[in-house]
C-alpha atoms as a PDB file:
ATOM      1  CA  UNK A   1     -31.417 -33.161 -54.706  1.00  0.00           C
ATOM      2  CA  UNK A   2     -31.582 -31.399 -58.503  1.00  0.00           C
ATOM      3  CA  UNK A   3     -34.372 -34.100 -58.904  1.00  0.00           C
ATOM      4  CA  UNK A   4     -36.429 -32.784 -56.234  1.00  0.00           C
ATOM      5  CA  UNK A   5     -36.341 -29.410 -57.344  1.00  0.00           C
ATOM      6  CA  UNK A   6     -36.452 -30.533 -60.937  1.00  0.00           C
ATOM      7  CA  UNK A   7     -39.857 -32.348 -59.639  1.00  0.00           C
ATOM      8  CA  UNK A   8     -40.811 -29.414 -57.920  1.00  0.00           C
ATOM      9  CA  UNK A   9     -40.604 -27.299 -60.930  1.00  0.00           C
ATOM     10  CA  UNK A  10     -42.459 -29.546 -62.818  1.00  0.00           C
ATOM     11  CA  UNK A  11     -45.326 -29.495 -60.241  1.00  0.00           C
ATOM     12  CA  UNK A  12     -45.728 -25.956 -59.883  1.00  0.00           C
ATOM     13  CA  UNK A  13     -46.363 -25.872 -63.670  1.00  0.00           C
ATOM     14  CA  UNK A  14     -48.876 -28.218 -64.118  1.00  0.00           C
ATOM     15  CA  UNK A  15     -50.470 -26.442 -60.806  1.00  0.00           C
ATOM     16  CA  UNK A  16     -50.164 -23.276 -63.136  1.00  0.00           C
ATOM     17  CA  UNK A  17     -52.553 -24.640 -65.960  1.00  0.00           C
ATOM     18  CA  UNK A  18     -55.142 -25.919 -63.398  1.00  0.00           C
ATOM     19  CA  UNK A  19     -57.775 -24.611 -61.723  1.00  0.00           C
ATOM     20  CA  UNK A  20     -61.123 -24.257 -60.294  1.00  0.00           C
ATOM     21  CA  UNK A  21     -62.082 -23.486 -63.881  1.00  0.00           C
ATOM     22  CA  UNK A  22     -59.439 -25.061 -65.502  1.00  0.00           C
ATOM     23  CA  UNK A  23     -57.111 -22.230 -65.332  1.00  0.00           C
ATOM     24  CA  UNK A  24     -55.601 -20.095 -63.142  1.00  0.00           C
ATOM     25  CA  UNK A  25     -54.448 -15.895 -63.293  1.00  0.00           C
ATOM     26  CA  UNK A  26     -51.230 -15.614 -64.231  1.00  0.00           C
ATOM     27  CA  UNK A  27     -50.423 -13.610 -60.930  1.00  0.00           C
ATOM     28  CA  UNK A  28     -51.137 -16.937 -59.307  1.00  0.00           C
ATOM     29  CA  UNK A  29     -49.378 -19.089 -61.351  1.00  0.00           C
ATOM     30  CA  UNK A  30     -46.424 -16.548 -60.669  1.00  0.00           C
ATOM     31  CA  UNK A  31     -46.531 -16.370 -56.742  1.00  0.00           C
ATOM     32  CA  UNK A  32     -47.145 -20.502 -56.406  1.00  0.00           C
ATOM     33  CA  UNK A  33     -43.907 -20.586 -58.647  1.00  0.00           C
ATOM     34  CA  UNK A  34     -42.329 -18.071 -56.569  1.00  0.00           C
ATOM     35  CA  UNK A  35     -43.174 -20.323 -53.820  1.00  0.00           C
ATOM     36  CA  UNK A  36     -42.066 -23.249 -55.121  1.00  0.00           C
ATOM     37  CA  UNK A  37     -38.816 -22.138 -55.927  1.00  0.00           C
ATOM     38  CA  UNK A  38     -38.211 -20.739 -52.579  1.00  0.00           C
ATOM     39  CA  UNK A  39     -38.745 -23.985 -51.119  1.00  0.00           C
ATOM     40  CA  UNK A  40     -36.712 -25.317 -53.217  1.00  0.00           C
ATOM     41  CA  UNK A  41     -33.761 -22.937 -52.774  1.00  0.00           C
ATOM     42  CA  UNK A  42     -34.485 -23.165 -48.966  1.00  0.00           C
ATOM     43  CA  UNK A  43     -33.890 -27.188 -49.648  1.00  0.00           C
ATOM     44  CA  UNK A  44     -31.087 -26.710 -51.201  1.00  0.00           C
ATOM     45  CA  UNK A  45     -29.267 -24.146 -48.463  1.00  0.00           C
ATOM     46  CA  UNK A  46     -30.439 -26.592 -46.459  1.00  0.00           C
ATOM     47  CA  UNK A  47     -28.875 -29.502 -47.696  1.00  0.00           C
ATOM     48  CA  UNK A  48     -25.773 -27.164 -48.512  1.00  0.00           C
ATOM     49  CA  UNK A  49     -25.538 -25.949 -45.298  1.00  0.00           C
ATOM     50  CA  UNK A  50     -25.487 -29.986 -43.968  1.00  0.00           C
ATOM     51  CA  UNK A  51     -23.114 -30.947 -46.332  1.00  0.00           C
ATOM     52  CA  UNK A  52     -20.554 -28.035 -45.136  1.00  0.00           C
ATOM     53  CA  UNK A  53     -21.479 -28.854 -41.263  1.00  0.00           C
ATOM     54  CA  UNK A  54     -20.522 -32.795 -42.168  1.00  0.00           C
ATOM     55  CA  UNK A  55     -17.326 -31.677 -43.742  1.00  0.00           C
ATOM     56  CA  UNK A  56     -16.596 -29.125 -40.547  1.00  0.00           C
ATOM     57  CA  UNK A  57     -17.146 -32.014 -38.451  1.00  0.00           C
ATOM     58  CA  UNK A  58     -14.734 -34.499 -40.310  1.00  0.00           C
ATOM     59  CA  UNK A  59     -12.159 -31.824 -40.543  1.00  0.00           C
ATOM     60  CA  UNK A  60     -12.149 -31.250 -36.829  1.00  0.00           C
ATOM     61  CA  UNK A  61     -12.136 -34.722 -36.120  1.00  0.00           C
ATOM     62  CA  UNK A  62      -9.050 -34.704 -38.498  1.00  0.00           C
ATOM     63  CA  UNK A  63      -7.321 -32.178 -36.790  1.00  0.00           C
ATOM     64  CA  UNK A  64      -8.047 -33.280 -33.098  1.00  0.00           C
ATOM     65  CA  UNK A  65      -6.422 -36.969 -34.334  1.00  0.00           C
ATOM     66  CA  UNK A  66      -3.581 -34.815 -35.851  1.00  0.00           C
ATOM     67  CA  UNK A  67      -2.959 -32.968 -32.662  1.00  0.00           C
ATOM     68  CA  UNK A  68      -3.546 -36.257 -30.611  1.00  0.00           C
ATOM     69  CA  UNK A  69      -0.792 -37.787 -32.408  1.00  0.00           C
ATOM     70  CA  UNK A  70       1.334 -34.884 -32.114  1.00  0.00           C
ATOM     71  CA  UNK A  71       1.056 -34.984 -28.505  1.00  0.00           C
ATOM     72  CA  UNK A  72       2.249 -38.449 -28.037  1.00  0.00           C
ATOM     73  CA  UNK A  73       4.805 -38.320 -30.069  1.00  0.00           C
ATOM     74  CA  UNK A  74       6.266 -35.307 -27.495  1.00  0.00           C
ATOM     75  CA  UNK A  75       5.270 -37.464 -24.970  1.00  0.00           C
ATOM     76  CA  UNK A  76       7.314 -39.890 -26.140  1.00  0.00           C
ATOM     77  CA  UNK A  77      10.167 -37.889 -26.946  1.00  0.00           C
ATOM     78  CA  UNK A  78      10.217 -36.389 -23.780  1.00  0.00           C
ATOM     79  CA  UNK A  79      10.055 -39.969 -22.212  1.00  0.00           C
ATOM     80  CA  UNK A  80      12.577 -41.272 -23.813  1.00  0.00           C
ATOM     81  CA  UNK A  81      14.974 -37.787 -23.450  1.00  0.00           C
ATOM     82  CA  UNK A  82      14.592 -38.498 -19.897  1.00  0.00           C
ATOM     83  CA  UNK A  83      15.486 -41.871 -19.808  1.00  0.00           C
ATOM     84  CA  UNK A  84      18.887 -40.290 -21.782  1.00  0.00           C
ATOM     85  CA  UNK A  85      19.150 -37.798 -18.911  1.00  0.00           C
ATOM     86  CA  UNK A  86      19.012 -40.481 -16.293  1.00  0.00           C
ATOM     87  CA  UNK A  87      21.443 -42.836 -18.332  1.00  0.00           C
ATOM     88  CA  UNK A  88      24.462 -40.126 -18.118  1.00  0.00           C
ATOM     89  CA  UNK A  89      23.673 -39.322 -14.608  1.00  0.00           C
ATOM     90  CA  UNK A  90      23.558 -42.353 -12.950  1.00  0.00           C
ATOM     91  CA  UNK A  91      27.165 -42.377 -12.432  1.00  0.00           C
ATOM     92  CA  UNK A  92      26.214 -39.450  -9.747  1.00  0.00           C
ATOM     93  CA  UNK A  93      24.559 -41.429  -7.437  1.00  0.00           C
ATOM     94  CA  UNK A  94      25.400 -45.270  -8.035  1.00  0.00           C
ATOM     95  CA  UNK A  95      29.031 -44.508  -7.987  1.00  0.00           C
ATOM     96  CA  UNK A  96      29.939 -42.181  -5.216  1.00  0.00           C
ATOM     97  CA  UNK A  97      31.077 -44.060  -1.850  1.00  0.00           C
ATOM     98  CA  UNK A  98      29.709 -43.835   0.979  1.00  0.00           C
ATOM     99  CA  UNK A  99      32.034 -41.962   3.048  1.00  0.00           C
ATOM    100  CA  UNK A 100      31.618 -38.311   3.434  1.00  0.00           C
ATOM    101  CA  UNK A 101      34.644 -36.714   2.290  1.00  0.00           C
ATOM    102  CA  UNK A 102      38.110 -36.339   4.467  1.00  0.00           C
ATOM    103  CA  UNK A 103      40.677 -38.630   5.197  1.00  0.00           C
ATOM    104  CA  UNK A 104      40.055 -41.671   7.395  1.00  0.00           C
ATOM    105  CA  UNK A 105      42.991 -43.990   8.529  1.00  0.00           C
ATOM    106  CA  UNK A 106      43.319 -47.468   9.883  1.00  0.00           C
ATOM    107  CA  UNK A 107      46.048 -50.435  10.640  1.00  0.00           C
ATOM    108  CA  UNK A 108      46.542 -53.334   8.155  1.00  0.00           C
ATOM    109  CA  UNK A 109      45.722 -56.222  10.883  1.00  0.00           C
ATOM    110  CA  UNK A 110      43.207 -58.912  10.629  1.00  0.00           C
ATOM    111  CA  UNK A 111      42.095 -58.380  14.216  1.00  0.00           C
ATOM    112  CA  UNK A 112      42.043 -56.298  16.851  1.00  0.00           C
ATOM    113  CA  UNK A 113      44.548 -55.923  19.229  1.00  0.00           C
ATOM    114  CA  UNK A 114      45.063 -54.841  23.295  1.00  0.00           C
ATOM    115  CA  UNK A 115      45.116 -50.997  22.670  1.00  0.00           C
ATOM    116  CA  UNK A 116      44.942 -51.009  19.099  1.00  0.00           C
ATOM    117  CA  UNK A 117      41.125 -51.323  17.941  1.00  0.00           C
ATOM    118  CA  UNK A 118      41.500 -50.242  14.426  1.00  0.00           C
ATOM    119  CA  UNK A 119      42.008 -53.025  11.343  1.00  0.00           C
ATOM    120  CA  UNK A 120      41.229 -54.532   8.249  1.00  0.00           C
ATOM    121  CA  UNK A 121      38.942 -57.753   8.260  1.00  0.00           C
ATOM    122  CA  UNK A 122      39.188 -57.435   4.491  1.00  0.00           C
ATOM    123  CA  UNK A 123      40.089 -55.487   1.719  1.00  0.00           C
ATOM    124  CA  UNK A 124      39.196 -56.420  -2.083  1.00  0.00           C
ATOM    125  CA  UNK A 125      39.760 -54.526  -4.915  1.00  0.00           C
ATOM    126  CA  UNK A 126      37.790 -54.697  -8.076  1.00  0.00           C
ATOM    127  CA  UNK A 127      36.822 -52.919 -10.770  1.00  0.00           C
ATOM    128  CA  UNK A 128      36.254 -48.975 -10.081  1.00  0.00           C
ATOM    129  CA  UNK A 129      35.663 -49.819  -6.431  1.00  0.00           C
ATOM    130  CA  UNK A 130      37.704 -50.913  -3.399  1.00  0.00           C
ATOM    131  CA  UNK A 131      35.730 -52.675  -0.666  1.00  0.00           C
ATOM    132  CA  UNK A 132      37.038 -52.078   2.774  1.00  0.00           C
ATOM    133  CA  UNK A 133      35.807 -53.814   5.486  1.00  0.00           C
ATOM    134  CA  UNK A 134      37.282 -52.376   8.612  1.00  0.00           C
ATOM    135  CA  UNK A 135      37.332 -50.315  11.858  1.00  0.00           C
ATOM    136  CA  UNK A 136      38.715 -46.780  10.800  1.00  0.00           C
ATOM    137  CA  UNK A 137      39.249 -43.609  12.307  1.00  0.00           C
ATOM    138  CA  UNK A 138      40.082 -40.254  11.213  1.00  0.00           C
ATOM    139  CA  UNK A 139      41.129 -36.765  12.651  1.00  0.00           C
ATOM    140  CA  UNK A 140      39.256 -33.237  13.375  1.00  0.00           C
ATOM    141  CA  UNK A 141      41.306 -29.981  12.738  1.00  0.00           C
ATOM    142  CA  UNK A 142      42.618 -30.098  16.518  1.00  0.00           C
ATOM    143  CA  UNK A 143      43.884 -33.519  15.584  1.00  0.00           C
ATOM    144  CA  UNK A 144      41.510 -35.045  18.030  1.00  0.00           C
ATOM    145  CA  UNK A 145      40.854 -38.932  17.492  1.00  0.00           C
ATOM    146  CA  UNK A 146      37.307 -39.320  15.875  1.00  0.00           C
ATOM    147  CA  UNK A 147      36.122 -42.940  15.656  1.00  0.00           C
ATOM    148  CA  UNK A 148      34.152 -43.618  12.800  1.00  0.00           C
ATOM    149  CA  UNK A 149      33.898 -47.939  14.021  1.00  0.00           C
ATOM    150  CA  UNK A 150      33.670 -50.827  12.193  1.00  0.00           C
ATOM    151  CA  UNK A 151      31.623 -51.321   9.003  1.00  0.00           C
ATOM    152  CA  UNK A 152      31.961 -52.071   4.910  1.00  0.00           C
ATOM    153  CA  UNK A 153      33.058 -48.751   3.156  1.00  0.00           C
ATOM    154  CA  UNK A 154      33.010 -48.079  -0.440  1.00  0.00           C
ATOM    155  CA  UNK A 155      35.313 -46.349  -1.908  1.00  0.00           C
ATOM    156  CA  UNK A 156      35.454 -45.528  -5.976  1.00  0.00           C
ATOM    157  CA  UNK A 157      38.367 -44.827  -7.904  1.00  0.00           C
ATOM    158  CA  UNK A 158      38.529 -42.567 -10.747  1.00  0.00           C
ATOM    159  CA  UNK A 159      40.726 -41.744 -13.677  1.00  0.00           C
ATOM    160  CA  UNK A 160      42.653 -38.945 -10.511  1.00  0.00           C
ATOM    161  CA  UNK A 161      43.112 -42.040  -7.856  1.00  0.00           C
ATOM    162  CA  UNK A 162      46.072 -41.777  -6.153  1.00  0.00           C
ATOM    163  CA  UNK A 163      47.637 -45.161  -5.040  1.00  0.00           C
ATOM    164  CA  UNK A 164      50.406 -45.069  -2.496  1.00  0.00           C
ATOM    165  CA  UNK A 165      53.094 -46.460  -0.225  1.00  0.00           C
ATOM    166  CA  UNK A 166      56.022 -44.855   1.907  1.00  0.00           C
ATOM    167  CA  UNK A 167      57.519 -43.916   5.160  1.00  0.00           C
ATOM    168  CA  UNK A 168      59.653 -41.970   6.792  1.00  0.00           C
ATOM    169  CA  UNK A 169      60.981 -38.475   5.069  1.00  0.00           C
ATOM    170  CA  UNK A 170      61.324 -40.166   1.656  1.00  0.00           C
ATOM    171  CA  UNK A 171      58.615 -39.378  -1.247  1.00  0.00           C
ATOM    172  CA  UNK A 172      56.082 -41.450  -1.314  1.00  0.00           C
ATOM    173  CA  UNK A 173      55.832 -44.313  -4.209  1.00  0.00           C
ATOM    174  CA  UNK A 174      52.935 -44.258  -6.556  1.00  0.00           C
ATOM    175  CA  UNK A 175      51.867 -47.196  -8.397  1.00  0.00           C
ATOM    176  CA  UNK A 176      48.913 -48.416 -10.217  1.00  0.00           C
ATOM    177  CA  UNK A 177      45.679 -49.773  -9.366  1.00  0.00           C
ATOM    178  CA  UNK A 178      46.737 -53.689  -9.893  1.00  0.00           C
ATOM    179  CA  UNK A 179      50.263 -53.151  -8.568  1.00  0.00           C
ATOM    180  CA  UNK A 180      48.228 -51.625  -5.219  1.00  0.00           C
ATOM    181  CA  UNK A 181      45.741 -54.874  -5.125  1.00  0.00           C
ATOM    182  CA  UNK A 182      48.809 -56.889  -5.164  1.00  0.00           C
ATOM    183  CA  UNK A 183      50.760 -55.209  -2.323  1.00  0.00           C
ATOM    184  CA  UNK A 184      48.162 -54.552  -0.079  1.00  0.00           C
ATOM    185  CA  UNK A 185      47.464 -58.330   0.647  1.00  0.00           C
ATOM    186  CA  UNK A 186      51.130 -58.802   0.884  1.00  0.00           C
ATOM    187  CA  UNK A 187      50.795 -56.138   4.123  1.00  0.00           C
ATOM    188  CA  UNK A 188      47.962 -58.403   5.169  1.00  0.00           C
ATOM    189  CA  UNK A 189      48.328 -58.425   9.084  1.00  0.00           C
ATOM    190  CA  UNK A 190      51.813 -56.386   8.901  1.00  0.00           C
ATOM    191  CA  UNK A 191      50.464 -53.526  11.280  1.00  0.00           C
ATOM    192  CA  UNK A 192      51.612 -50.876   8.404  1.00  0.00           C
ATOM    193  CA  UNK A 193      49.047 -47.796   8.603  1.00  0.00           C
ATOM    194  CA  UNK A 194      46.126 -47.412   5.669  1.00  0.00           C
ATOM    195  CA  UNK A 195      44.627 -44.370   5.213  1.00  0.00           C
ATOM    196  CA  UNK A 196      42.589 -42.938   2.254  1.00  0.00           C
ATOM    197  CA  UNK A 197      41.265 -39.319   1.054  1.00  0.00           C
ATOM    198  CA  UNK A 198      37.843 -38.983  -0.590  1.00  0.00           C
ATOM    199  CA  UNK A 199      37.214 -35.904  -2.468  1.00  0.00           C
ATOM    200  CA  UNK A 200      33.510 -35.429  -4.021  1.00  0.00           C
ATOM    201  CA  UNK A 201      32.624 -38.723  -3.531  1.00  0.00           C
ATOM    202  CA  UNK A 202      35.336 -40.575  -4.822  1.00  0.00           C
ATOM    203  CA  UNK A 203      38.852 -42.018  -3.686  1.00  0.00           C
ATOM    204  CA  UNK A 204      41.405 -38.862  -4.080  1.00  0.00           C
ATOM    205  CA  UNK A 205      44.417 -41.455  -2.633  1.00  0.00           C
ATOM    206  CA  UNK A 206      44.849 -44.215  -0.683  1.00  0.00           C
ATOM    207  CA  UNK A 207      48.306 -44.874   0.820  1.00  0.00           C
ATOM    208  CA  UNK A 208      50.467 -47.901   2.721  1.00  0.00           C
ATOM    209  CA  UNK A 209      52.409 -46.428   5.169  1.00  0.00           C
ATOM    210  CA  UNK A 210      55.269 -47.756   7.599  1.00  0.00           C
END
């Protein structure tokens, strides 16, 4: 660029000491110059005002990648807070059983008798869960019978499970999860009553009762 005008410069001077008859009014020599250096100036706004425009360009190019980036990296944040979320909350909905809450009762018998439709084809604890496969019943406030039939129930324990056994007007026993898994296969076909309580989805008691 400082070439051209340099070469511009040059031009206009030698245009200066030229003429028709080999030279030229000063006047003349002062406007073309004037001229000249306009055009020159104009160049170099020109070129100036480019060269800004370029770095405008590159800078806004910068700053969209910068906010681009940005963005995913929320993205991914938020992605990955809401796996989190539905990490601790699974336990809401994958370990609830799937009884509506009350208390449902049934007879420890492997089959059905004359008169006495409700038992326990199996029974299997394991885990956080007990697995009842059975026909059970349970009460509405009137005490009316409400049959609920036969069908595999879930029911989870918690840290608050209950696990019972008793009769009569003595208080009832309480034992522990294993000691419960033991002596409820012992009443295997004994005709002893089961019935359980579930309280926001999971297993408030369950009880072996004579």
């Amino acid at each position: 660029m400082k070439k051209k005008v340099v070469a511009m410069l040059i031009l206009a001077m030698l245009v200066t000491g030229c003429g028709a008859n080999g030279k030229i009014s000063d006047e003349s020599a002062t406007e073309q110059t004037s001229v000249v250096q306009e055009k020159a100036g104009q160049e170099v706004s020109s070129e100036e005002a480019s060269d800004e425009a370029s770095a405008d360009s590159d800078n806004d190019a910068s700053d969209e990648t910068s906010s681009e980036d940005s963005n995913a990296a929320a993205d991914a944040s938020s992605v990955y807070a809401s796996s989190e979320s539905s990490a601790d909350n699974g336990n809401d909905s994958t370990e609830a059983s799937n009884l509506l809450d009350g208390t449902y009762n049934t007879e420890l018998r492997t089959s059905p008798v004359e008169g006495l439709p409700y038992y326990v084809k199996s029974i299997e604890v394991t885990g956080d869960t007990i697995i009842l496969n059975a026909a059970i019943y349970q009460f509405d406030a009137d005490w009316n019978l409400i049959d609920i039939g036969m069908g595999t129930y879930t029911l989870k324990i918690n840290e608050n499970t209950r696990f019972l056994s008793g009769g009569g007007e003595d208080d009832p026993t309480e034992m522990s999860r294993d000691e419960f898994a033991i002596y409820v296969v012992k009443c295997a076909d004994s005709g002893l009553g089961l019935s359980f309580k579930i309280v926001n989805g999971y297993l408030s008691e369950i009880g072996i009762w004579s």
